[in-house]
PDB file of N, CA and C in Angstrom:
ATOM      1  N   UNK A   1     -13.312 -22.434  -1.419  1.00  0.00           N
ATOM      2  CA  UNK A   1     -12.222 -21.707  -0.789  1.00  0.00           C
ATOM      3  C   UNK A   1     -12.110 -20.323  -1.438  1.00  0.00           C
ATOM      4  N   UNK A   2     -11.958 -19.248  -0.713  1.00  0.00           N
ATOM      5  CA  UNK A   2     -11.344 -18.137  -1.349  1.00  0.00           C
ATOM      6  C   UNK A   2     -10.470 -17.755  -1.291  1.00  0.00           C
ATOM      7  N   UNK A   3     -10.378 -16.997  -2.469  1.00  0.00           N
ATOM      8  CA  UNK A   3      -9.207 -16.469  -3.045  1.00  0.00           C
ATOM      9  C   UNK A   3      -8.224 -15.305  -2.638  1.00  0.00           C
ATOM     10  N   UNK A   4      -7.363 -15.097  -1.573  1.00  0.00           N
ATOM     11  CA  UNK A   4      -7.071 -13.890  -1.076  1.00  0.00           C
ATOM     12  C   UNK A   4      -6.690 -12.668  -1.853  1.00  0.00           C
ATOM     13  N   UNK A   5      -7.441 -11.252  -2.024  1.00  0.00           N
ATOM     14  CA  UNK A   5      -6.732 -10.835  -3.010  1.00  0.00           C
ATOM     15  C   UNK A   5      -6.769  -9.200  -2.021  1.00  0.00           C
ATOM     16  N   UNK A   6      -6.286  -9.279  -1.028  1.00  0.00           N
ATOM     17  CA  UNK A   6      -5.982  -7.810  -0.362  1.00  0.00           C
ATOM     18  C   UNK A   6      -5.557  -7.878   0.924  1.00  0.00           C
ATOM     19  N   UNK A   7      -4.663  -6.921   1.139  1.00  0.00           N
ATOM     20  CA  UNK A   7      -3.548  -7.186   2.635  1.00  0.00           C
ATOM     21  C   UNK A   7      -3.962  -5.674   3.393  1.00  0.00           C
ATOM     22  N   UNK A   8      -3.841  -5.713   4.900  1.00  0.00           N
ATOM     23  CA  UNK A   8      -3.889  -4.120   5.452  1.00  0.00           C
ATOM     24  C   UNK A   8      -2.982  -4.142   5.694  1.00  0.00           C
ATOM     25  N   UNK A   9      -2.201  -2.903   6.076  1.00  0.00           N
ATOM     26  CA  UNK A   9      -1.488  -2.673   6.108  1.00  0.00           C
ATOM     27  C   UNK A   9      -1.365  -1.273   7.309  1.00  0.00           C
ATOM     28  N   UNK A  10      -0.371  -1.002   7.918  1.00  0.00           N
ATOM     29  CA  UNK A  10      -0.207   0.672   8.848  1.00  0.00           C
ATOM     30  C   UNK A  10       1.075   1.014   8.299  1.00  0.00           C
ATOM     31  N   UNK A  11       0.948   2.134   8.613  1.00  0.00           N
ATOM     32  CA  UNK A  11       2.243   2.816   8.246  1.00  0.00           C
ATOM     33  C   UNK A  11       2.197   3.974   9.035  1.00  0.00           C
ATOM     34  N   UNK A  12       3.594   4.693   8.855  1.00  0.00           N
ATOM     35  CA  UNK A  12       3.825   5.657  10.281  1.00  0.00           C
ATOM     36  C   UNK A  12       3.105   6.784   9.295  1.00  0.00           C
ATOM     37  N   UNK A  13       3.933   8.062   9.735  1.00  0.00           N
ATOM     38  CA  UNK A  13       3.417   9.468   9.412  1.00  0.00           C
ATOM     39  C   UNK A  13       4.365   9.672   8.427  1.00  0.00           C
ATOM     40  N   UNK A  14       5.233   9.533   8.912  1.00  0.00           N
ATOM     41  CA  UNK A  14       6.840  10.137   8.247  1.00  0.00           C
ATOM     42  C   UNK A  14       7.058  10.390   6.837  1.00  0.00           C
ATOM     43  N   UNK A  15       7.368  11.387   5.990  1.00  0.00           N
ATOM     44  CA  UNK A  15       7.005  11.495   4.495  1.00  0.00           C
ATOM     45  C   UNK A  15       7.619  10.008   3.618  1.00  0.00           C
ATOM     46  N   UNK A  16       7.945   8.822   4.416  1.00  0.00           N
ATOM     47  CA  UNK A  16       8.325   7.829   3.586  1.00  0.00           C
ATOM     48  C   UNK A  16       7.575   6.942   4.081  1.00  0.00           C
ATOM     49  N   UNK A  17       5.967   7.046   5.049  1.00  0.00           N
ATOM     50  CA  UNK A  17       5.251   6.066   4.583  1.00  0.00           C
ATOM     51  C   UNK A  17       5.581   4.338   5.191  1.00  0.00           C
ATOM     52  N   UNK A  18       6.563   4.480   6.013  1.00  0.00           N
ATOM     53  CA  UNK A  18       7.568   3.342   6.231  1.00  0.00           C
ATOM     54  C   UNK A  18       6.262   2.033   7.117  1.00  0.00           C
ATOM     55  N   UNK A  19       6.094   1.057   6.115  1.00  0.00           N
ATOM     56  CA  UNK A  19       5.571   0.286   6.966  1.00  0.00           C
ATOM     57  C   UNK A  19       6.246  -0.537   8.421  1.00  0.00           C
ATOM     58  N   UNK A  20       4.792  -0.191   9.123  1.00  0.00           N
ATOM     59  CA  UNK A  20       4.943  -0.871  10.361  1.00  0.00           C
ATOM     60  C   UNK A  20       4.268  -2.318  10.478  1.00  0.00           C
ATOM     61  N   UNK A  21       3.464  -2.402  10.160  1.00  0.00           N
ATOM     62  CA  UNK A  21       2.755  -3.853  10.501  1.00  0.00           C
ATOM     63  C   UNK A  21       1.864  -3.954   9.085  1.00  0.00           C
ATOM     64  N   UNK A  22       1.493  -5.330   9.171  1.00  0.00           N
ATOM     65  CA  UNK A  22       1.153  -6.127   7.541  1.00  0.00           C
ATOM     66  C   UNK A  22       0.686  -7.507   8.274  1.00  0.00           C
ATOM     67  N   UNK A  23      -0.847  -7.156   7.532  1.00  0.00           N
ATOM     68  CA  UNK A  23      -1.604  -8.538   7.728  1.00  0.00           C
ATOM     69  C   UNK A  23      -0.811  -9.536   7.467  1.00  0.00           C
ATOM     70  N   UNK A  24      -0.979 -10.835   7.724  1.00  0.00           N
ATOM     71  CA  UNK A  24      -0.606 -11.998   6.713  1.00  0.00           C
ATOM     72  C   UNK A  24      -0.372 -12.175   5.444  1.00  0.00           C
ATOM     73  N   UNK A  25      -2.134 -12.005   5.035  1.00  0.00           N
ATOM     74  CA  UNK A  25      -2.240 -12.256   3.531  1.00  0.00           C
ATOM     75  C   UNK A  25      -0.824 -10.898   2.577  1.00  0.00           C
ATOM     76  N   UNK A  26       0.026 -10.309   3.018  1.00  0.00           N
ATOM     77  CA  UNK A  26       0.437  -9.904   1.897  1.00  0.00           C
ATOM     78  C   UNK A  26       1.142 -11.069   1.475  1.00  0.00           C
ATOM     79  N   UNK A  27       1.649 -11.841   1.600  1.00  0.00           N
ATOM     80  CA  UNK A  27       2.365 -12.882   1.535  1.00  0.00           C
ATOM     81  C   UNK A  27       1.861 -13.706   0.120  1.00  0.00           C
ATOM     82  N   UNK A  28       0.886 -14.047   0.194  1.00  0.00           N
ATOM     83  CA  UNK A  28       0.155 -14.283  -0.713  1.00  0.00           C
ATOM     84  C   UNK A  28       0.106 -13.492  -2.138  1.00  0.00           C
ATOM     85  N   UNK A  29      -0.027 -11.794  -1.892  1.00  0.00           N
ATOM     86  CA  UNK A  29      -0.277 -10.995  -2.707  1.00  0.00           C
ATOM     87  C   UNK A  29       1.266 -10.198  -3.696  1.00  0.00           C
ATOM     88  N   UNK A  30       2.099 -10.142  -2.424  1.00  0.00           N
ATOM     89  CA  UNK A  30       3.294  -9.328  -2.626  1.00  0.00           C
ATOM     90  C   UNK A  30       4.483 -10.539  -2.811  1.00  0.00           C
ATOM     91  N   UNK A  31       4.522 -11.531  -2.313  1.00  0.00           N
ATOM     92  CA  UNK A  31       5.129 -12.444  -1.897  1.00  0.00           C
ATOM     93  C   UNK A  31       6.093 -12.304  -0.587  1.00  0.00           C
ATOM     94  N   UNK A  32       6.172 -11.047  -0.306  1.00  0.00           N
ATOM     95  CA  UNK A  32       6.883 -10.966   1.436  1.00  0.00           C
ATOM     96  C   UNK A  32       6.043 -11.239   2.309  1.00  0.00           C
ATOM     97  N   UNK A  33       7.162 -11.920   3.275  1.00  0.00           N
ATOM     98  CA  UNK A  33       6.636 -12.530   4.767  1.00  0.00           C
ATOM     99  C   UNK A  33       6.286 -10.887   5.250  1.00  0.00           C
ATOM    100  N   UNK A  34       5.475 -10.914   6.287  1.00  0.00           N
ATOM    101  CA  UNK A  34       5.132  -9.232   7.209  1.00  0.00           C
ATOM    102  C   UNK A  34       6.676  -8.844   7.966  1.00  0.00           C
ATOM    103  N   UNK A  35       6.960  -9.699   7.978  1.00  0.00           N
ATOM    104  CA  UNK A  35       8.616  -9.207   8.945  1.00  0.00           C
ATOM    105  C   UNK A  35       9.411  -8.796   7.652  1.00  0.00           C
ATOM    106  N   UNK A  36       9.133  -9.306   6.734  1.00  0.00           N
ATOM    107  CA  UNK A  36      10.388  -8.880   5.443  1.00  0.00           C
ATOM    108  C   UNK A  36      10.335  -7.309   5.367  1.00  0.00           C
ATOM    109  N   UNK A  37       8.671  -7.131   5.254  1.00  0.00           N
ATOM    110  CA  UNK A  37       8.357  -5.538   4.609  1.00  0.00           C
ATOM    111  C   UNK A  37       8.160  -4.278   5.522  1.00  0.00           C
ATOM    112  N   UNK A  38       7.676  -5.127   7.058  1.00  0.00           N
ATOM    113  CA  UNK A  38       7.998  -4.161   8.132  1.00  0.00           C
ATOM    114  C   UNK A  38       9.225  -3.182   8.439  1.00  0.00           C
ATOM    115  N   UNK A  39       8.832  -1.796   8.437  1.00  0.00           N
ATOM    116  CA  UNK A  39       9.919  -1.584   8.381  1.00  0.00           C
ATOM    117  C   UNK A  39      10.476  -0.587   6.860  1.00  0.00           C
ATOM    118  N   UNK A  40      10.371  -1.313   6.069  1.00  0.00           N
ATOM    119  CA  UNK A  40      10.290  -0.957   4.742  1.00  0.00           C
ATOM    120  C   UNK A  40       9.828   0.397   4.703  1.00  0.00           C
ATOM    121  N   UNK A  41      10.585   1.485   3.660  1.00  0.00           N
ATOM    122  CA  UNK A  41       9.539   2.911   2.884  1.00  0.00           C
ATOM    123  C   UNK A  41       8.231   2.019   2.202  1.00  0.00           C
ATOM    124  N   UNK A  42       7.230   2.789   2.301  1.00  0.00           N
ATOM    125  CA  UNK A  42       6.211   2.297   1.675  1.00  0.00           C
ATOM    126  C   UNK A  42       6.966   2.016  -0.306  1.00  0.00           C
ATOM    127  N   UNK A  43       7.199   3.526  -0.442  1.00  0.00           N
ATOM    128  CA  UNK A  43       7.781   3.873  -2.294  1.00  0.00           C
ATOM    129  C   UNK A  43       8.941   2.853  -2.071  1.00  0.00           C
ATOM    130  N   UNK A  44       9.745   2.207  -1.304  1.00  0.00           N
ATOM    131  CA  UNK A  44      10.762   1.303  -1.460  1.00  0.00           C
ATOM    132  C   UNK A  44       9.929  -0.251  -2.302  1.00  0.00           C
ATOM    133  N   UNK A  45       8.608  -0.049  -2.119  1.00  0.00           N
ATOM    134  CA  UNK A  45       8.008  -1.475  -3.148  1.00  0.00           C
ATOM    135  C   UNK A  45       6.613  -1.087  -4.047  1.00  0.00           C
ATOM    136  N   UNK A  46       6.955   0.246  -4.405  1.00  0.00           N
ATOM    137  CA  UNK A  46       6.211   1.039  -5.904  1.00  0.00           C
ATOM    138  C   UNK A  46       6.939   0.895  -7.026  1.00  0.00           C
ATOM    139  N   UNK A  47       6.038   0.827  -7.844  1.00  0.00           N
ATOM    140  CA  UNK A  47       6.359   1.560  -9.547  1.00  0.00           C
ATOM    141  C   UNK A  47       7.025   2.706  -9.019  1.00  0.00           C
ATOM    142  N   UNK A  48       8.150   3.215  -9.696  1.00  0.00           N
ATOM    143  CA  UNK A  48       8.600   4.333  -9.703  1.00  0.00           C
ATOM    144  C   UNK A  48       7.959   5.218 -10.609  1.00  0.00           C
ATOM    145  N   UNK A  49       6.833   5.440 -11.440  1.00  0.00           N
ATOM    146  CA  UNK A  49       5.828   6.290 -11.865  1.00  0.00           C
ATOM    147  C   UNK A  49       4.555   6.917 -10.975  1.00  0.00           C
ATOM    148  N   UNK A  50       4.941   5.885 -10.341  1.00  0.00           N
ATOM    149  CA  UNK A  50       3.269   6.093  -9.110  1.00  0.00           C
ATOM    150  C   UNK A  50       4.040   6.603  -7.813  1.00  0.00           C
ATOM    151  N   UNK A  51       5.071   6.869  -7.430  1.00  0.00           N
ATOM    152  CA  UNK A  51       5.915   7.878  -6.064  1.00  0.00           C
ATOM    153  C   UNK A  51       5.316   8.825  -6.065  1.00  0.00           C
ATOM    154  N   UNK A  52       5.596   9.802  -7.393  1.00  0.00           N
ATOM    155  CA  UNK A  52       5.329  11.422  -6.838  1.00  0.00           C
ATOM    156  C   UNK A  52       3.832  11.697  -6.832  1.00  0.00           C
ATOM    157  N   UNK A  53       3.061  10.922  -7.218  1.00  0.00           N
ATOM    158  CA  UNK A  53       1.751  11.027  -7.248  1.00  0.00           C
ATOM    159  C   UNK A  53       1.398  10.987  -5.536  1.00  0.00           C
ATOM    160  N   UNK A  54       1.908   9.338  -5.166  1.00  0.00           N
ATOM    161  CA  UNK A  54       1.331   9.076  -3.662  1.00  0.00           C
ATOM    162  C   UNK A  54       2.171  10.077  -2.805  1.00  0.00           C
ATOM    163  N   UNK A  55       3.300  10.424  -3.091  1.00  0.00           N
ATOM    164  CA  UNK A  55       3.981  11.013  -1.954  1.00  0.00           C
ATOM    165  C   UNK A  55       3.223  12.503  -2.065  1.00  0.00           C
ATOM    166  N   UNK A  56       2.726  12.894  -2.494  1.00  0.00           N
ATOM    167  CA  UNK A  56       1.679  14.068  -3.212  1.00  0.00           C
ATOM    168  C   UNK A  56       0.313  13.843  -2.281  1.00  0.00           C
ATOM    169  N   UNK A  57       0.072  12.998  -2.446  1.00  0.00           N
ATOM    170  CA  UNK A  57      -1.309  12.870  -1.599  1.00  0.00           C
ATOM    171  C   UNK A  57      -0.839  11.922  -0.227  1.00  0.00           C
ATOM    172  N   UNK A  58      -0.014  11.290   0.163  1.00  0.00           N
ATOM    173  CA  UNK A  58       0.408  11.493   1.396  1.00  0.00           C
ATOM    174  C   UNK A  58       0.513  12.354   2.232  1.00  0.00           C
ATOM    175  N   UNK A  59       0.971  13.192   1.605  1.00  0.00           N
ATOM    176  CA  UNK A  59       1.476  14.442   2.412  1.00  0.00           C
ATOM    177  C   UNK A  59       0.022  15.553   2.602  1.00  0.00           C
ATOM    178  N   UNK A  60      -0.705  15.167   1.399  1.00  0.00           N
ATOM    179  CA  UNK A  60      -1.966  15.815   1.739  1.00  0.00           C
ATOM    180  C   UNK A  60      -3.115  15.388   2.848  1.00  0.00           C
ATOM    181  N   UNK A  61      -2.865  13.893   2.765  1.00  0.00           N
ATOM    182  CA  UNK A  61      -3.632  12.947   3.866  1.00  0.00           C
ATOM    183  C   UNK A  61      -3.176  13.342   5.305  1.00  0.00           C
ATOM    184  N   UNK A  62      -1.916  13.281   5.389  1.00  0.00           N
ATOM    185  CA  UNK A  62      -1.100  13.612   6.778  1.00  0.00           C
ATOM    186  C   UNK A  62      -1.369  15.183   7.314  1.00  0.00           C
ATOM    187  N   UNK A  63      -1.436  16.225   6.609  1.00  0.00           N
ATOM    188  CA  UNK A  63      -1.890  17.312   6.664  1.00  0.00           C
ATOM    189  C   UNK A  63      -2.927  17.660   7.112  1.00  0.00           C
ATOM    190  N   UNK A  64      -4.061  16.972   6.466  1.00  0.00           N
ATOM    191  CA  UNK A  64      -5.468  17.416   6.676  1.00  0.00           C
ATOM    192  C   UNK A  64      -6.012  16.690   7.654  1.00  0.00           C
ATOM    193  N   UNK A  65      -5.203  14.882   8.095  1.00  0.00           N
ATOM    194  CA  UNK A  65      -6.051  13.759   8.871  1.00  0.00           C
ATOM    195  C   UNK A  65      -7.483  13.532   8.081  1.00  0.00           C
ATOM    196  N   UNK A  66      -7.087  13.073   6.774  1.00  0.00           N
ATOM    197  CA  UNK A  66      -8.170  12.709   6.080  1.00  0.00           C
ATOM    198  C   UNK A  66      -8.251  11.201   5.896  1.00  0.00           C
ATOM    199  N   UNK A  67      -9.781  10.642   5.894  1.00  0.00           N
ATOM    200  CA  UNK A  67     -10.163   9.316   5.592  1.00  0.00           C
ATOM    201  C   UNK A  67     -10.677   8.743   4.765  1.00  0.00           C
ATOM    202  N   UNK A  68     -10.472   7.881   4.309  1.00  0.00           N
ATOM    203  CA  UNK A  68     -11.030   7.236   2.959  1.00  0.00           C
ATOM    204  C   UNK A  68     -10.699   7.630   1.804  1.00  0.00           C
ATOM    205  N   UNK A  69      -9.278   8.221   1.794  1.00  0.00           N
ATOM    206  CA  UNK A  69      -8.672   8.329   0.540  1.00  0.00           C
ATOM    207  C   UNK A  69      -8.343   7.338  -0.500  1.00  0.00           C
ATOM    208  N   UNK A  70      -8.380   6.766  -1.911  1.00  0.00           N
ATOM    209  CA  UNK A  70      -8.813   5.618  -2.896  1.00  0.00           C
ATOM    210  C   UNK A  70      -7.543   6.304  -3.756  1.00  0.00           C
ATOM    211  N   UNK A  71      -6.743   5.458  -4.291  1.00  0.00           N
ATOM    212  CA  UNK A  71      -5.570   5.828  -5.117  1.00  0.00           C
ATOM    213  C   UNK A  71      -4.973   4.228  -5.880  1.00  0.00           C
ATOM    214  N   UNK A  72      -4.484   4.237  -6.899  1.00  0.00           N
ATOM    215  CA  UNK A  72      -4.275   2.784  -7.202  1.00  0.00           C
ATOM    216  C   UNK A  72      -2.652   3.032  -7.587  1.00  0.00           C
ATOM    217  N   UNK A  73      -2.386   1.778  -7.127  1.00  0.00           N
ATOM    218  CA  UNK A  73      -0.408   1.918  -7.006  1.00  0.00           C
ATOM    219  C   UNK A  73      -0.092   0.118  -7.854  1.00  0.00           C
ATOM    220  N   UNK A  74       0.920   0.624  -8.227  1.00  0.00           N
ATOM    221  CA  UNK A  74       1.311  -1.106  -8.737  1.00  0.00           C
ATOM    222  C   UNK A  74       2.474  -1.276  -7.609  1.00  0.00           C
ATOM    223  N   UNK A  75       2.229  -2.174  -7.248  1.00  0.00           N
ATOM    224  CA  UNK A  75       3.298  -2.316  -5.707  1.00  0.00           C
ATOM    225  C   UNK A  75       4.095  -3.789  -6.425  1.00  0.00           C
ATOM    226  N   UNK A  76       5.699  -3.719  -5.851  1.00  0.00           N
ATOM    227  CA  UNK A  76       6.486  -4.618  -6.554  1.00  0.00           C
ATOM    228  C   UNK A  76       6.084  -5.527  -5.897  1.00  0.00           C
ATOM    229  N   UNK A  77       5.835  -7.097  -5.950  1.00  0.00           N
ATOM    230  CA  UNK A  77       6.516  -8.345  -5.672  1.00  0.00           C
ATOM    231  C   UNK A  77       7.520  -8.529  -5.349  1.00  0.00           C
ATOM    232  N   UNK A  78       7.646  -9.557  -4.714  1.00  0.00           N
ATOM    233  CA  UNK A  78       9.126 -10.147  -4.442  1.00  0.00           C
ATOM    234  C   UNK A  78       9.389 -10.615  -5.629  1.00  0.00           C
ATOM    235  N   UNK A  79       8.966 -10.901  -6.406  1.00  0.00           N
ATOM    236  CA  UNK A  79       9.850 -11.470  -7.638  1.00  0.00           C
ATOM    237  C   UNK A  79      10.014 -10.574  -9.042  1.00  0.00           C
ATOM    238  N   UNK A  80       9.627  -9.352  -8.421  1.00  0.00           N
ATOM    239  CA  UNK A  80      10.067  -8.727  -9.787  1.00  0.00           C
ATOM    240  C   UNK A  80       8.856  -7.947 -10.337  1.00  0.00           C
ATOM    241  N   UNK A  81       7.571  -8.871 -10.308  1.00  0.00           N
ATOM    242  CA  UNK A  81       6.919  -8.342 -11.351  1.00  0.00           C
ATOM    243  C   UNK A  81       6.171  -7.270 -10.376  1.00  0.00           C
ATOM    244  N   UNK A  82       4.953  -6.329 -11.129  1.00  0.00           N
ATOM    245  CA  UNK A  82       4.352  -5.155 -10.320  1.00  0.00           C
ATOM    246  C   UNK A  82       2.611  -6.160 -10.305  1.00  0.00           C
ATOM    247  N   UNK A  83       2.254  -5.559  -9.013  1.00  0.00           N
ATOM    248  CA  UNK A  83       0.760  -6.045  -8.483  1.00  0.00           C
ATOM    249  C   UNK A  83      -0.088  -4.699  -8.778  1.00  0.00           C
ATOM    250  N   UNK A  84      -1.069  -4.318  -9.755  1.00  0.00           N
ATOM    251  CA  UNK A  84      -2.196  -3.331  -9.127  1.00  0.00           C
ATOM    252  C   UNK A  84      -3.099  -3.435  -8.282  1.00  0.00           C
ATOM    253  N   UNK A  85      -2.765  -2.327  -7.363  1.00  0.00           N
ATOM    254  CA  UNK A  85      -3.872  -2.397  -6.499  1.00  0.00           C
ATOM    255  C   UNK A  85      -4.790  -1.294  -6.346  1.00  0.00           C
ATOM    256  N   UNK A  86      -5.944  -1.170  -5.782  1.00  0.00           N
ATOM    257  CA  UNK A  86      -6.463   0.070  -4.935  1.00  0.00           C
ATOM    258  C   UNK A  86      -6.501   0.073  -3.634  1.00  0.00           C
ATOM    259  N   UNK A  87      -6.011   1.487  -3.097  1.00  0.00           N
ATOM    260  CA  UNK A  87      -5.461   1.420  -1.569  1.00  0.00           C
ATOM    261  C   UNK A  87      -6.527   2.211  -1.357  1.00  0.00           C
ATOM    262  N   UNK A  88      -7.219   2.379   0.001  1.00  0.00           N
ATOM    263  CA  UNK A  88      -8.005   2.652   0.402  1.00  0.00           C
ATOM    264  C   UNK A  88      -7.454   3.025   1.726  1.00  0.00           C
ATOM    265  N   UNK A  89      -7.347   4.464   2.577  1.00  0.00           N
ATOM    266  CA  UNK A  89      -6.291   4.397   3.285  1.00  0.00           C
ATOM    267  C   UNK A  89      -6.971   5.533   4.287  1.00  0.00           C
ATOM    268  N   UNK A  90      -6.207   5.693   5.801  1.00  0.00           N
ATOM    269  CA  UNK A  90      -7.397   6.897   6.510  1.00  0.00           C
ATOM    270  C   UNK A  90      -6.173   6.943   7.985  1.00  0.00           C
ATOM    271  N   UNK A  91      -6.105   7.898   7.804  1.00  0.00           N
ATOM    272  CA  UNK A  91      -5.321   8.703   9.057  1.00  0.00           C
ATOM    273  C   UNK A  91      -5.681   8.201   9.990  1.00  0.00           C
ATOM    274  N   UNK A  92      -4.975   7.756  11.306  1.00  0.00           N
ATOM    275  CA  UNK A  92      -6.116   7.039  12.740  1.00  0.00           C
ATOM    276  C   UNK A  92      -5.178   7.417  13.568  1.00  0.00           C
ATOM    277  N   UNK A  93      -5.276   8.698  14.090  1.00  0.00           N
ATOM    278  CA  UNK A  93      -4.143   8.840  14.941  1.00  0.00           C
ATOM    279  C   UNK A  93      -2.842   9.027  14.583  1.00  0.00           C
ATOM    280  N   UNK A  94      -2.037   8.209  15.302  1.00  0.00           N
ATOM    281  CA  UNK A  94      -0.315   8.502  14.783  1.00  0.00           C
ATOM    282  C   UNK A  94       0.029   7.396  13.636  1.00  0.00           C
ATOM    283  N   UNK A  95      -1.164   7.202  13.080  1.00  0.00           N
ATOM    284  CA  UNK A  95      -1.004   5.664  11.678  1.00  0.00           C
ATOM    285  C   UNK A  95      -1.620   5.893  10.614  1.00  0.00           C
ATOM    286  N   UNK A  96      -1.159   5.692   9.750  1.00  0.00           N
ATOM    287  CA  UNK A  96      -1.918   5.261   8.344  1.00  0.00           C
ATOM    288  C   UNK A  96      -2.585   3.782   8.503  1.00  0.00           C
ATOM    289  N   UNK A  97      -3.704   3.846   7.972  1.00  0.00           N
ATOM    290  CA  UNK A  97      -4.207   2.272   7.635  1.00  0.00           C
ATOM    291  C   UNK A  97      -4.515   2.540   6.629  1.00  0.00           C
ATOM    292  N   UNK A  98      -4.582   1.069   5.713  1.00  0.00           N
ATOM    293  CA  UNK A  98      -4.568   1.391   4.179  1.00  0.00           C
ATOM    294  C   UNK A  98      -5.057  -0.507   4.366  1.00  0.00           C
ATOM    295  N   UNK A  99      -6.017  -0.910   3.447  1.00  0.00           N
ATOM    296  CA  UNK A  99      -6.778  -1.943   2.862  1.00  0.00           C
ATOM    297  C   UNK A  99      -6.366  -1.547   1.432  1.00  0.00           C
ATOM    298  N   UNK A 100      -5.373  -2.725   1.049  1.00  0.00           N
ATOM    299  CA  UNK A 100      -4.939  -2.871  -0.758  1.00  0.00           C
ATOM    300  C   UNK A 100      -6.146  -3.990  -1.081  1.00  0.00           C
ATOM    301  N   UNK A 101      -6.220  -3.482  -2.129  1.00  0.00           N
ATOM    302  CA  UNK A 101      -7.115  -4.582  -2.846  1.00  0.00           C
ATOM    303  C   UNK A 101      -6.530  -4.918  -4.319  1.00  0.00           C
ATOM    304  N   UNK A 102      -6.173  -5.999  -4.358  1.00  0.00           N
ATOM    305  CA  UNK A 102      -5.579  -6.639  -6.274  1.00  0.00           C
ATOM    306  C   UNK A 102      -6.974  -5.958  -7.246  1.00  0.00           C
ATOM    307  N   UNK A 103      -6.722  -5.288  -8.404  1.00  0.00           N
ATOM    308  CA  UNK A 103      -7.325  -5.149  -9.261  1.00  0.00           C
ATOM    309  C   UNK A 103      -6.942  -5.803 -10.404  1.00  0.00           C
ATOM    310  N   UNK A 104      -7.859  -6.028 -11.438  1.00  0.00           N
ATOM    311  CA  UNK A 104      -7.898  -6.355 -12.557  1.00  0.00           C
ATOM    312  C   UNK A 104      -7.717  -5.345 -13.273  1.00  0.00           C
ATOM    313  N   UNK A 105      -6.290  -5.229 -13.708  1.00  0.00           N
ATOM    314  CA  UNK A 105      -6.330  -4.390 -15.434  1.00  0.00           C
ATOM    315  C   UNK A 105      -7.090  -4.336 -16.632  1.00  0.00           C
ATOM    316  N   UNK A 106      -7.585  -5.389 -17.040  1.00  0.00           N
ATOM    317  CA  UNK A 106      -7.917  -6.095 -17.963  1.00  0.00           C
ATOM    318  C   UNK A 106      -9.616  -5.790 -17.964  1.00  0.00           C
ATOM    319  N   UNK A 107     -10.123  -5.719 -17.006  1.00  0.00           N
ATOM    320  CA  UNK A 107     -11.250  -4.898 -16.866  1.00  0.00           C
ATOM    321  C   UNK A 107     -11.737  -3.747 -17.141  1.00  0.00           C
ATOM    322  N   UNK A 108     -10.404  -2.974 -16.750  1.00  0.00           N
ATOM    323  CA  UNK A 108     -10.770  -1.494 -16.604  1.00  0.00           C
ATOM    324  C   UNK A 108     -10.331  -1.332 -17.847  1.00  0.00           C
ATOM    325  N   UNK A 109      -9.823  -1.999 -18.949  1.00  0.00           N
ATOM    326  CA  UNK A 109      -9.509  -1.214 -20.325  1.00  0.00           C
ATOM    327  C   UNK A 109     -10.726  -1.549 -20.956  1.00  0.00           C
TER     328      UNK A 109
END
């Protein structure tokens, strides 16, 4: 069996990123159902260290309609604790799509 360790995700344009739709698997990853987080500012379930960075290159992504932008965010859980991920993310029209993937900390030190 494998192990789920990454959710897609869309999001609008709007400088808050506000998700619209969410695979299943975040559920697994984040612990919200897709209806919980729909809806949601994206930065409403960040580290508050990692905002001005993404809202920084959001705004640069949205600008230019650039693809395959790679950025790593610790996104909250429902229960508190923070998830790292790498987002992998690409303008498509009037949407963001973004593929999170769980990373290992513990690696990269």
């Amino acid at each position: 069996m494998f192990e789920v360790d990454n959710f897609i995700s869309f999001h609008d344009l709007t400088p808050d990123g506000t998700f619209i739709w969410t695979s299943p698997s975040v559920t697994a990853i984040l612990g919200y159902e897709p209806e919980e987080i729909e809806g949601v500012p994206a930065y409403d379930v960040m580290h508050k260290d990692d905002i001005a960075y993404c809202r920084v290159t959001h705004q640069e992504n949205v600008l230019n309609d650039m693809v395959g932008t790679q950025i790593v965010v610790r996104f909250k859980h429902k229960d508190g604790s923070y998830v790292p991920c790498m987002c992998i993310f690409s303008v498509c029209y009037d949407y963001i799509v973004t593929c999170s993937t769980v990373i290992d900390t513990a690696q990269e030190a």
